[in-house]
Protein backbone atom coordinates (compact mmCIF):
# COMPACT_ATOMS: atom_id res chain seq x y z
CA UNK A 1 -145.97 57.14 -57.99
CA UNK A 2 -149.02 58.25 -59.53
CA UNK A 3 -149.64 61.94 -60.48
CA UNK A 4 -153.38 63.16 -61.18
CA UNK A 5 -154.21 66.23 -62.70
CA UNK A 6 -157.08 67.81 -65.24
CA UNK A 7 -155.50 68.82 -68.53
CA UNK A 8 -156.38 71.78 -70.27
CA UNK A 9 -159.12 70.00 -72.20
CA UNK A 10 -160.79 69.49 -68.80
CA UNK A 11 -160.20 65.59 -68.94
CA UNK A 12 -158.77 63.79 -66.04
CA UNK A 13 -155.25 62.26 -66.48
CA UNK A 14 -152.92 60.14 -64.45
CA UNK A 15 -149.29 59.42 -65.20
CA UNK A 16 -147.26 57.00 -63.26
CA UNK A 17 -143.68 56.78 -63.15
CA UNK A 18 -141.88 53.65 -60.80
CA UNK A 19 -139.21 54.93 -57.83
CA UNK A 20 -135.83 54.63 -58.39
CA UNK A 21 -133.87 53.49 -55.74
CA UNK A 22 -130.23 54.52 -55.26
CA UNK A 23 -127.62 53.79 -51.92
CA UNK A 24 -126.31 57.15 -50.81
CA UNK A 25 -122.44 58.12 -51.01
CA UNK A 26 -120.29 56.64 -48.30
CA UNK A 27 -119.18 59.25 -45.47
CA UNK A 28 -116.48 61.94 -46.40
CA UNK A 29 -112.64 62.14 -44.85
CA UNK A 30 -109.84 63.75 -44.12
CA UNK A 31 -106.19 62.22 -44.83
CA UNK A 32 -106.71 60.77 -41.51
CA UNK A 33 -109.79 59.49 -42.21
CA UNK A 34 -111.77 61.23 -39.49
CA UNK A 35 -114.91 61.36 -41.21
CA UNK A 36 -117.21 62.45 -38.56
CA UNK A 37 -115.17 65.02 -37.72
CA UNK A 38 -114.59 66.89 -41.12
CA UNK A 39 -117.90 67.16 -43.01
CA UNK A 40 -119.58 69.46 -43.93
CA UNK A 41 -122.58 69.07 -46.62
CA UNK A 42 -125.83 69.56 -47.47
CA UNK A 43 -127.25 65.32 -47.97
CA UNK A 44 -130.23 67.00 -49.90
CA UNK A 45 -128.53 68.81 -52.23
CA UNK A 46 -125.76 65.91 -52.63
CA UNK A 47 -128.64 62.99 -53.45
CA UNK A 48 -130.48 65.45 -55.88
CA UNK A 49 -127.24 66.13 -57.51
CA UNK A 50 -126.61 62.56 -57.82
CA UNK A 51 -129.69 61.88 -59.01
CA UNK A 52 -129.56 64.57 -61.97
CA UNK A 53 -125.88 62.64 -63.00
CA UNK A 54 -128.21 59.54 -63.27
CA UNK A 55 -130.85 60.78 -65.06
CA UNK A 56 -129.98 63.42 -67.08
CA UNK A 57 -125.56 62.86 -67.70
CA UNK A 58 -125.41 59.04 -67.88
CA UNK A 59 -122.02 58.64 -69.54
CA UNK A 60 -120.88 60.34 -66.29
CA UNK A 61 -121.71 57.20 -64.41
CA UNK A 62 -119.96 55.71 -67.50
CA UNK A 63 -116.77 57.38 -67.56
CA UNK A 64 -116.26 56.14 -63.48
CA UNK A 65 -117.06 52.76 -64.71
CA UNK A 66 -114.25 52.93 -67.30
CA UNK A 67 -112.16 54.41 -64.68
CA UNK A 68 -112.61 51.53 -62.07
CA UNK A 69 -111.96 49.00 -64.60
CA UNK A 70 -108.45 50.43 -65.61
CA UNK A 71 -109.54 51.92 -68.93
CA UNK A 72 -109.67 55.30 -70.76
CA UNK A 73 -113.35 56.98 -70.24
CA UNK A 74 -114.82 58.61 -73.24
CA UNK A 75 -114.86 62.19 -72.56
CA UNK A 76 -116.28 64.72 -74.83
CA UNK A 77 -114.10 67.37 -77.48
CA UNK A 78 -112.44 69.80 -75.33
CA UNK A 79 -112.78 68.06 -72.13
CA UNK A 80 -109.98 66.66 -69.83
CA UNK A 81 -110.14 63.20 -68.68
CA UNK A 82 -110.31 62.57 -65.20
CA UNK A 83 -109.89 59.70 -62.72
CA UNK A 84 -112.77 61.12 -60.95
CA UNK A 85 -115.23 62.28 -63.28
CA UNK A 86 -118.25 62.32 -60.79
CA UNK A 87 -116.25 64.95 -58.53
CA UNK A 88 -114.50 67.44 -61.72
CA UNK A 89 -115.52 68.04 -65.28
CA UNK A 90 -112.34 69.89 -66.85
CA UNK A 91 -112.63 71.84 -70.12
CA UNK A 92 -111.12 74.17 -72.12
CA UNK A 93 -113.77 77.09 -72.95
CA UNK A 94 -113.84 79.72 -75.66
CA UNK A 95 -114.95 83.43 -74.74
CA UNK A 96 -114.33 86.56 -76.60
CA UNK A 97 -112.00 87.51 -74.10
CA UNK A 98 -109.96 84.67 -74.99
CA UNK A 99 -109.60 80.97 -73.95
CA UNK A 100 -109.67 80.01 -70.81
CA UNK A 101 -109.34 76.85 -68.56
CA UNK A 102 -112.68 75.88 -66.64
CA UNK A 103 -112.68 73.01 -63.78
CA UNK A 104 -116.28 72.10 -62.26
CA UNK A 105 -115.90 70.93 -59.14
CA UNK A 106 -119.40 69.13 -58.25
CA UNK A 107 -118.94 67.80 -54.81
CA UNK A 108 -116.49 67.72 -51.91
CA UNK A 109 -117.85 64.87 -50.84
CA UNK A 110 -115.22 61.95 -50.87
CA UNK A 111 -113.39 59.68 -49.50
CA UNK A 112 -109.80 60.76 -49.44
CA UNK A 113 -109.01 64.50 -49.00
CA UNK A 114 -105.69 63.97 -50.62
CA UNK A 115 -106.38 62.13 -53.53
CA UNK A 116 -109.03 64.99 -54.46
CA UNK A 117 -106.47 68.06 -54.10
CA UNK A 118 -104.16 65.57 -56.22
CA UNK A 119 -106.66 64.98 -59.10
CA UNK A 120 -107.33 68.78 -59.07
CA UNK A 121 -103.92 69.90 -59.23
CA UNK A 122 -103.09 67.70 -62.36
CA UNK A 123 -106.69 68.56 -63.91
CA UNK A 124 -105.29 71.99 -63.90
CA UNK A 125 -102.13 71.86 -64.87
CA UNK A 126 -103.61 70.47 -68.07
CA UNK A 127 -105.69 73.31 -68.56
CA UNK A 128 -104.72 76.56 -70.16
CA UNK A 129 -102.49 78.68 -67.61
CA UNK A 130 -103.48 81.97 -68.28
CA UNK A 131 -106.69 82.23 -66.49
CA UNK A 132 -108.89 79.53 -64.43
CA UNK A 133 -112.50 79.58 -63.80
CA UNK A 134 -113.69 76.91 -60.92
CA UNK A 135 -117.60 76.85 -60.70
CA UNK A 136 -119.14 75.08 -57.76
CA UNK A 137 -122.24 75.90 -58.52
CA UNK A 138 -124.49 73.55 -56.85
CA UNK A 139 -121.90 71.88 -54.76
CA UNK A 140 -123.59 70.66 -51.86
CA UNK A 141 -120.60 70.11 -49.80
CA UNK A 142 -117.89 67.28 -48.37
CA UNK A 143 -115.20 67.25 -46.67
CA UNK A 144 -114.09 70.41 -45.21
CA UNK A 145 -110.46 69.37 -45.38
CA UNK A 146 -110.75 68.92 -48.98
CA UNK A 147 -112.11 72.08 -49.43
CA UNK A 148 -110.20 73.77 -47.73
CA UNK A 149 -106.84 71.82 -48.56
CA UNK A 150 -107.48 72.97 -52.14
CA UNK A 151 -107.34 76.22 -51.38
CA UNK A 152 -103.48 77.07 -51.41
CA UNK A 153 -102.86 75.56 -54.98
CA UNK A 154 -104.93 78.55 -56.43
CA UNK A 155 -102.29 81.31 -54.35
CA UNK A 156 -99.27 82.50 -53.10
CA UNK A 157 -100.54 83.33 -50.23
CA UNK A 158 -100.52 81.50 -46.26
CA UNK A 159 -103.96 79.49 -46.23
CA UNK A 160 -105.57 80.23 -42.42
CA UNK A 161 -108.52 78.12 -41.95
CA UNK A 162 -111.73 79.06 -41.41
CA UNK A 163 -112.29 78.14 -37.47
CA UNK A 164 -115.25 76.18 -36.20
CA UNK A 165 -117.17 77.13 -33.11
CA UNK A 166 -119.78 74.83 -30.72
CA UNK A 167 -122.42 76.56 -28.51
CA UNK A 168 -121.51 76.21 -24.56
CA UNK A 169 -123.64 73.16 -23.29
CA UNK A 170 -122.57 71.11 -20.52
CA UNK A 171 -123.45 68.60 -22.62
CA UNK A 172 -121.13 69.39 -25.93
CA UNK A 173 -118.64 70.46 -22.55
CA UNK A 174 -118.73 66.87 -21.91
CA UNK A 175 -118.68 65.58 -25.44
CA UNK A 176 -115.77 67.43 -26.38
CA UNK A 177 -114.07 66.40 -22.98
CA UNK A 178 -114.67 62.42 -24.32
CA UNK A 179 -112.95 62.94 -27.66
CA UNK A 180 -109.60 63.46 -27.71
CA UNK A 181 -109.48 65.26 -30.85
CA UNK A 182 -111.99 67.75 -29.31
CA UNK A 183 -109.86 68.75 -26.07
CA UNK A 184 -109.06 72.05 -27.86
CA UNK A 185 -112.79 74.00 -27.37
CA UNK A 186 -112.66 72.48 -23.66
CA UNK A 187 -110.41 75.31 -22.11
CA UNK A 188 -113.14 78.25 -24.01
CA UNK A 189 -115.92 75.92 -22.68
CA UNK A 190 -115.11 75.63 -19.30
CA UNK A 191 -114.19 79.37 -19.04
CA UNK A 192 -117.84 80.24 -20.29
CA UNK A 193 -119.15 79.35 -16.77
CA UNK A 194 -117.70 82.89 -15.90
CA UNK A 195 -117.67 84.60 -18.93
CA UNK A 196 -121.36 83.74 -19.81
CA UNK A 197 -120.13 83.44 -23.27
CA UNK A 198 -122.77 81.50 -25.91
CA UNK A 199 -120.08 79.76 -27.93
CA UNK A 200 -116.36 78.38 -27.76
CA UNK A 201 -113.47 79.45 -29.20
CA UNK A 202 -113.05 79.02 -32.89
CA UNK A 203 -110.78 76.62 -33.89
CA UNK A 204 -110.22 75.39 -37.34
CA UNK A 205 -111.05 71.78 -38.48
CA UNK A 206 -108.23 71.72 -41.51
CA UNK A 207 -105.11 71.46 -39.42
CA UNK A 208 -102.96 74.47 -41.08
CA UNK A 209 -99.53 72.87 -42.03
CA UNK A 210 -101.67 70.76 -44.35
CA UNK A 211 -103.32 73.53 -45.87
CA UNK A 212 -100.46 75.21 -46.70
CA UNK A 213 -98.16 71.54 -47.74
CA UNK A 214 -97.77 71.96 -51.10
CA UNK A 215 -98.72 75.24 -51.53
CA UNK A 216 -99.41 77.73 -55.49
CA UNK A 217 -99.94 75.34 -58.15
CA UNK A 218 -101.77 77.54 -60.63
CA UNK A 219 -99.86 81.33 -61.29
CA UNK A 220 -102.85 82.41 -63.65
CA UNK A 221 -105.89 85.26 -62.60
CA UNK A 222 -108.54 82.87 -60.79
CA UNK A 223 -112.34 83.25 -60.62
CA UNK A 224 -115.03 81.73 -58.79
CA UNK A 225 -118.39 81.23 -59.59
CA UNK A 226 -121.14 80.60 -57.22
CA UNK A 227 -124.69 80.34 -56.36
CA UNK A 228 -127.47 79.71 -53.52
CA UNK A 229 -127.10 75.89 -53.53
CA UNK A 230 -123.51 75.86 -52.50
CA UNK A 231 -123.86 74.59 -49.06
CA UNK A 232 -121.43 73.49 -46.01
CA UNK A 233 -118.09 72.78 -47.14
CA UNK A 234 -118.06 74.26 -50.76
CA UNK A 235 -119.70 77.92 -48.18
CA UNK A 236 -116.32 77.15 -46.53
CA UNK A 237 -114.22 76.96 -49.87
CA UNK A 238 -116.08 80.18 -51.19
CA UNK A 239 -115.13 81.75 -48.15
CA UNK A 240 -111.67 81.12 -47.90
CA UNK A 241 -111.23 81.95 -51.47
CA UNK A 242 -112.61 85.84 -51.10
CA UNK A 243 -111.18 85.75 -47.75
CA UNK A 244 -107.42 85.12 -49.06
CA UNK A 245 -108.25 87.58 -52.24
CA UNK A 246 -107.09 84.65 -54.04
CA UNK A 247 -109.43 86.13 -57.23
CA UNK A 248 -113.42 87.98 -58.25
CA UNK A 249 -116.31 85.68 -56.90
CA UNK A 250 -118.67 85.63 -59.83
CA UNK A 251 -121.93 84.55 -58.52
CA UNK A 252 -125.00 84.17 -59.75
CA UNK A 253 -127.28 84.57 -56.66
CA UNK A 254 -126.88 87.38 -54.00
CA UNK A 255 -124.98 84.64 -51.55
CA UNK A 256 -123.82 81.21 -51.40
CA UNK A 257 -126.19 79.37 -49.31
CA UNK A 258 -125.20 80.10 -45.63
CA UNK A 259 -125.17 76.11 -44.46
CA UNK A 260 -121.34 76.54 -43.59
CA UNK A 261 -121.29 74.26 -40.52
CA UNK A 262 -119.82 70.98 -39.52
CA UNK A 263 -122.41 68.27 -40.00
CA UNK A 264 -122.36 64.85 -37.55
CA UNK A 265 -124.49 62.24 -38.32
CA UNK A 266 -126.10 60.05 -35.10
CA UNK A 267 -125.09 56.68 -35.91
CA UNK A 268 -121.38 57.92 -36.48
CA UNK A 269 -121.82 60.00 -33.13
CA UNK A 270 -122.80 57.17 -30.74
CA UNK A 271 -120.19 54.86 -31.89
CA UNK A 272 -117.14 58.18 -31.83
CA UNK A 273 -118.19 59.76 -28.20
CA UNK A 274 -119.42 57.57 -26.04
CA UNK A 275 -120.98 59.85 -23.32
CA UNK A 276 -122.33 58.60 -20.15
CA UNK A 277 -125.66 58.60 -19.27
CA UNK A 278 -126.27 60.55 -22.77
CA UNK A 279 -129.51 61.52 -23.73
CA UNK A 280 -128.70 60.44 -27.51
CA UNK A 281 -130.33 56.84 -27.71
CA UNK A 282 -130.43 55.07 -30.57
CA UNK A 283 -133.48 55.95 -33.03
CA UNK A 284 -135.83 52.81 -33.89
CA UNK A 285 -136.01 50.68 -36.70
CA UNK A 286 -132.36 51.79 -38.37
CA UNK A 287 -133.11 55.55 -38.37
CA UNK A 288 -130.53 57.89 -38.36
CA UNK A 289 -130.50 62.06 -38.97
CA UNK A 290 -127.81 64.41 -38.85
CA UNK A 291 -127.15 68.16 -36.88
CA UNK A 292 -125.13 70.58 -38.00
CA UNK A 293 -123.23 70.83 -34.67
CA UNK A 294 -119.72 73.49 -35.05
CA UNK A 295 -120.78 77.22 -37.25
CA UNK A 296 -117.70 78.52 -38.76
CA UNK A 297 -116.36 82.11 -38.95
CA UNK A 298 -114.27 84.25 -41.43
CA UNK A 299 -111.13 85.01 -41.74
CA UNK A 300 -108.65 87.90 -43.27
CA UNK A 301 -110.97 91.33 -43.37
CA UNK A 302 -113.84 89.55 -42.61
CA UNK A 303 -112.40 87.43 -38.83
CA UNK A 304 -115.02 87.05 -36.99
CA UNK A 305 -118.06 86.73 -39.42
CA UNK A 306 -120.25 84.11 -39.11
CA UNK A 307 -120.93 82.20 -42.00
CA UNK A 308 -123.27 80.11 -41.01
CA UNK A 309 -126.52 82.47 -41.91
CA UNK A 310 -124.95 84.59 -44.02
CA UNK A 311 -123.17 82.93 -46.72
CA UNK A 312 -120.73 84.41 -49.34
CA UNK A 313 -121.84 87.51 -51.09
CA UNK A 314 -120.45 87.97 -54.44
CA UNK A 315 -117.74 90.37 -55.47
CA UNK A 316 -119.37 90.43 -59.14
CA UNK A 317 -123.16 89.33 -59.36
CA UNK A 318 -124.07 88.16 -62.78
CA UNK A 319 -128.17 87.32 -64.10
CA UNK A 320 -128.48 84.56 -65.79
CA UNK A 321 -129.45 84.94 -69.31
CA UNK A 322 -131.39 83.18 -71.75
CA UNK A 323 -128.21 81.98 -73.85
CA UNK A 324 -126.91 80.86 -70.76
CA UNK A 325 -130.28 78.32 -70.10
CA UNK A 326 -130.08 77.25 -73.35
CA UNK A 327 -126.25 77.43 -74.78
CA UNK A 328 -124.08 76.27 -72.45
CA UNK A 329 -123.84 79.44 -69.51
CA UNK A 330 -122.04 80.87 -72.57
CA UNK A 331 -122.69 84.51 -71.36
CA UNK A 332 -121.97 83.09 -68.05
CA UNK A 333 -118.45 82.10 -69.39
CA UNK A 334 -117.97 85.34 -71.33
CA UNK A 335 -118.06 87.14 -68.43
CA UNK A 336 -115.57 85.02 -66.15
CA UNK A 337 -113.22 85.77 -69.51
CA UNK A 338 -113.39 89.57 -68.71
CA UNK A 339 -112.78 89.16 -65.39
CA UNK A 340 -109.81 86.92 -66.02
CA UNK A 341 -108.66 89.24 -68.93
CA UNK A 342 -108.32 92.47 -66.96
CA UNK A 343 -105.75 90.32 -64.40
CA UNK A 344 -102.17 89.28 -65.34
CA UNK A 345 -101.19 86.10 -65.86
CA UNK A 346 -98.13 85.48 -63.27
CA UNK A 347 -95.64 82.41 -63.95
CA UNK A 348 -92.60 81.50 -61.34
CA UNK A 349 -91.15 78.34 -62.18
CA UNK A 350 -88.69 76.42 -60.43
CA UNK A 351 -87.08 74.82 -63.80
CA UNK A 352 -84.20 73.52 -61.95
CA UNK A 353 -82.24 72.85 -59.17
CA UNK A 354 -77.97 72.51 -59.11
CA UNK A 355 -75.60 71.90 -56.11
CA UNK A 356 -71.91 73.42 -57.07
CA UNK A 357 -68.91 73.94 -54.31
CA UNK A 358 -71.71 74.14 -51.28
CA UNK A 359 -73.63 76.50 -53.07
CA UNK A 360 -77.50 76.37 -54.70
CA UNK A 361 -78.13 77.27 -57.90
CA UNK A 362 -81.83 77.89 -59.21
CA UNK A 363 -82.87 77.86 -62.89
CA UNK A 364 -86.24 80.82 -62.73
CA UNK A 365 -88.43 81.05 -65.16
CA UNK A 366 -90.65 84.28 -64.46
CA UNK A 367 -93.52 86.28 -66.00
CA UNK A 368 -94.65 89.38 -64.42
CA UNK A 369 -92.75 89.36 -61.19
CA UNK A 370 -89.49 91.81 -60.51
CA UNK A 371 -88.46 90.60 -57.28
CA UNK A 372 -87.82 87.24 -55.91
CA UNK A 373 -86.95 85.84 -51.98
CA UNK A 374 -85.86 82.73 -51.53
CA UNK A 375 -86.28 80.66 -48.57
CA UNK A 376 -84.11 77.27 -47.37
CA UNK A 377 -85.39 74.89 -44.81
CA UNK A 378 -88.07 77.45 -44.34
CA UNK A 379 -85.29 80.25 -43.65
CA UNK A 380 -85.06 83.65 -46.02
CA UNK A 381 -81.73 83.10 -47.36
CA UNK A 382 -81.81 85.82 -50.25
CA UNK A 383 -83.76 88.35 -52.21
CA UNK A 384 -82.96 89.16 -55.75
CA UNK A 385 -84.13 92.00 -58.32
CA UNK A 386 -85.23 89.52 -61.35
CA UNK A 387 -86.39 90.27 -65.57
CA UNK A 388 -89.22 88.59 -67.10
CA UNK A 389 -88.11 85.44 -68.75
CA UNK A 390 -85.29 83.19 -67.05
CA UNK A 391 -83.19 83.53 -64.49
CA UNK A 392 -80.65 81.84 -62.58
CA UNK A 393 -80.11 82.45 -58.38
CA UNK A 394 -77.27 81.46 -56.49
CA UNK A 395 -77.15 80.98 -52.84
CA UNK A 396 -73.76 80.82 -51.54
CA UNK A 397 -72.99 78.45 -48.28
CA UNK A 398 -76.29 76.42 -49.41
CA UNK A 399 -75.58 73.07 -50.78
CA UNK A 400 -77.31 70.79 -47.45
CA UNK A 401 -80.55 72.77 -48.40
CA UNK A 402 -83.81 69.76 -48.23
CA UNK A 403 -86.44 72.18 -49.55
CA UNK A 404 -86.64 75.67 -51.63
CA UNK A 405 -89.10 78.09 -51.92
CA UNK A 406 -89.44 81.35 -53.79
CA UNK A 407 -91.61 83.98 -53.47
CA UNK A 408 -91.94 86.56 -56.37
CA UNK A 409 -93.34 89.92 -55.68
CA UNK A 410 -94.56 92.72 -58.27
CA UNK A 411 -94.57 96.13 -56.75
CA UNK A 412 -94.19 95.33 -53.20
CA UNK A 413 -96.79 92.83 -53.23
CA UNK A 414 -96.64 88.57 -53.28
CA UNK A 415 -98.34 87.56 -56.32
CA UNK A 416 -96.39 84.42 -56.57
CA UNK A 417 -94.74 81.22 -55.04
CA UNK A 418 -93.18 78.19 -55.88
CA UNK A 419 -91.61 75.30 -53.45
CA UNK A 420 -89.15 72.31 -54.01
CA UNK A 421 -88.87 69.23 -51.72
């Protein structure tokens, strides 16, 4: 590539710098490994990203090197080692609010859903509990189920998915009636022919029992930072968090950047819905291209609001400063600590679990929460008045029980939950 331009001096210059040539990121998936019908990313965004690691953060590429050979990556002072250190950079950060933990998550993009809400939940359960920032600033996307999958390890409350819409075509009609995973927007589809309406139903692509599995992970205040170049999936994971109040979205644009949709790419589609008489040929000489194909709504106050278009707006908008350019987004970080040091920090602990003359006993151990309901096999089987501190629960007529979960409430109002399998 050669670049000519007239200096200042008014002589004419050239520089030339060689291409570099890199193979793009192998498709997304879910836990089922239905790739083509989970993602949800911007591919420019993701290859420039990629691209900046290369150039500019080497030792990243490193560190996954390390990882794949079985050994212990280099990481820098205050950093968290992790097994995927292309997706998450963990760190500890210092504010004058206090010290707090902060997880980057970079991309959604990869390969197992499961394995990336796995990695997350240990990368912040090494982190300092009493307040979290997670910045996807920049995040072009992924996979929409782990996106959204990560969602319920940040609260206590019932993840709903964000639902997924197609326009009414008789072609999608007949897509959707080839697939058998897409039988669910036939019924809305079919109906349109006398309702005249211009899209399906909305249906979620994150099937809900799995975003609600495992369920609150982290008890400490939570906050969110953002910015225009979060696209697709990590639109979706913005959403859901200010959607489920699960803490302040700190962004430093006026939205996210309003590409939540479900992305299919054409060589994936002609092999997974084999139409007949299609008009999707395939495109000479290896070509391929993509369409975003499903928009996706809101949920909780906002059901109903497209957020393809729109994007997230902020709850807190903050400018980006000079010190944060050139020192580490340390203003940036200073205010995420005030946000997270105005919010309490919540604990509920499952520290143990005893079976005594059919009855379960639970070892609590409880910060900020005055009120706790336990459930058994997913049935309410008490609720208790609890102290700070510890605190032990019997349930009489218990002792079968295959899975606990408590709920702690301050006020009136879930702030916490904890499960046992």
């Amino acid at each position: 590539m050669t670049v000519s331009y007239i200096g200042t001096d008014g002589v004419a210059r050239e520089l030339r710098e060689n291409w570099q040539i890199v193979e793009n990121r192998p498709s997304a998936a879910g836990p089922a490994g239905e790739a083509s019908l989970v993602l949800g990313l911007d591919h420019e965004s993701e290859e420039v990203s990629r691209a900046k690691v290369m150039l500019f953060v080497p030792h990243v590429i490193e560190q996954q090197l390390a990882v794949d050979a079985g050994r212990s990556p280099d990481i820098a002072a205050g950093e968290t080692a992790s097994t995927m250190p292309e997706v998450f950079t963990a760190r500890t950060v210092q504010t004058p609010s206090g010290t707090f933990g902060h997880i980057r998550i970079h991309t959604f993009h990869v390969p197992d859903a499961g394995a990336f809400v796995e990695e997350f939940v240990r990368l912040i359960g090494e982190l300092p509990q009493n307040g979290l920032i997670v910045d996807v600033r920049g995040n072009g996307g992924g996979s929409v189920w782990a996106s959204e999958l990560t969602l319920q390890t940040l609260t206590p409350r019932r993840i709903t998915p964000e639902p997924f819409q197609f326009i009414n075509t008789p072609l999608n009609l007949r897509i959707c009636r080839s697939n058998p995973t897409l039988r669910a927007w036939v019924n809305s589809m079919e109906q349109s022919v006398e309702t005249g309406a211009t899209f399906s139903a909305a249906l979620p692509l994150t099937p809900e029992d799995l975003a609600n599995r495992i369920g609150q992970q982290y008890f400490g205040p939570v906050v969110l930072i953002t910015n225009a170049r979060c696209y697709s999936a990590t639109d979706v994971f913005a959403a859901g968090f200010q959607d489920h109040a699960i803490g302040t979205v700190l962004g430093t644009d006026d939205n996210t950047g309003a590409g939540g949709a479900n992305v299919w790419e054409q060589g994936r589609f002609m092999e997974d819905f084999p139409v007949a008489s299609s008009p999707y040929l395939p495109l000479p000489n290896g070509a391929g291209m993509r369409v975003a194909i499903r928009r996706s709504l809101r949920v909780g106050e906002r059901a109903g609001t497209p957020l393809e278009d729109l994007g997230v707006v902020p709850d807190e908008r903050h400018r980006m400063t000079r010190r944060d350019l050139l020192e580490g987004n340390v203003d940036l970080m200073a205010r995420a600590g005030e946000l997270l040091r105005s919010q309490p920090v919540r604990e509920l602990t499952i520290a143990d679990v005893t079976r005594a003359d059919g009855s379960l006993r639970l070892s609590l151990k409880t910060a900020n929460v005055d009120r706790v309901d336990v459930y058994l096999d997913r049935r309410p089987r008490t609720s208790v008045d609890i102290p700070d501190g510890r605190a032990d629960v019997t349930v009489p007529g218990a002792g079968a029980a295959t899975s606990v979960r408590v709920d702690g409430f301050a006020l009136g109002e879930l702030v916490a939950s904890s499960r046992r399998l």
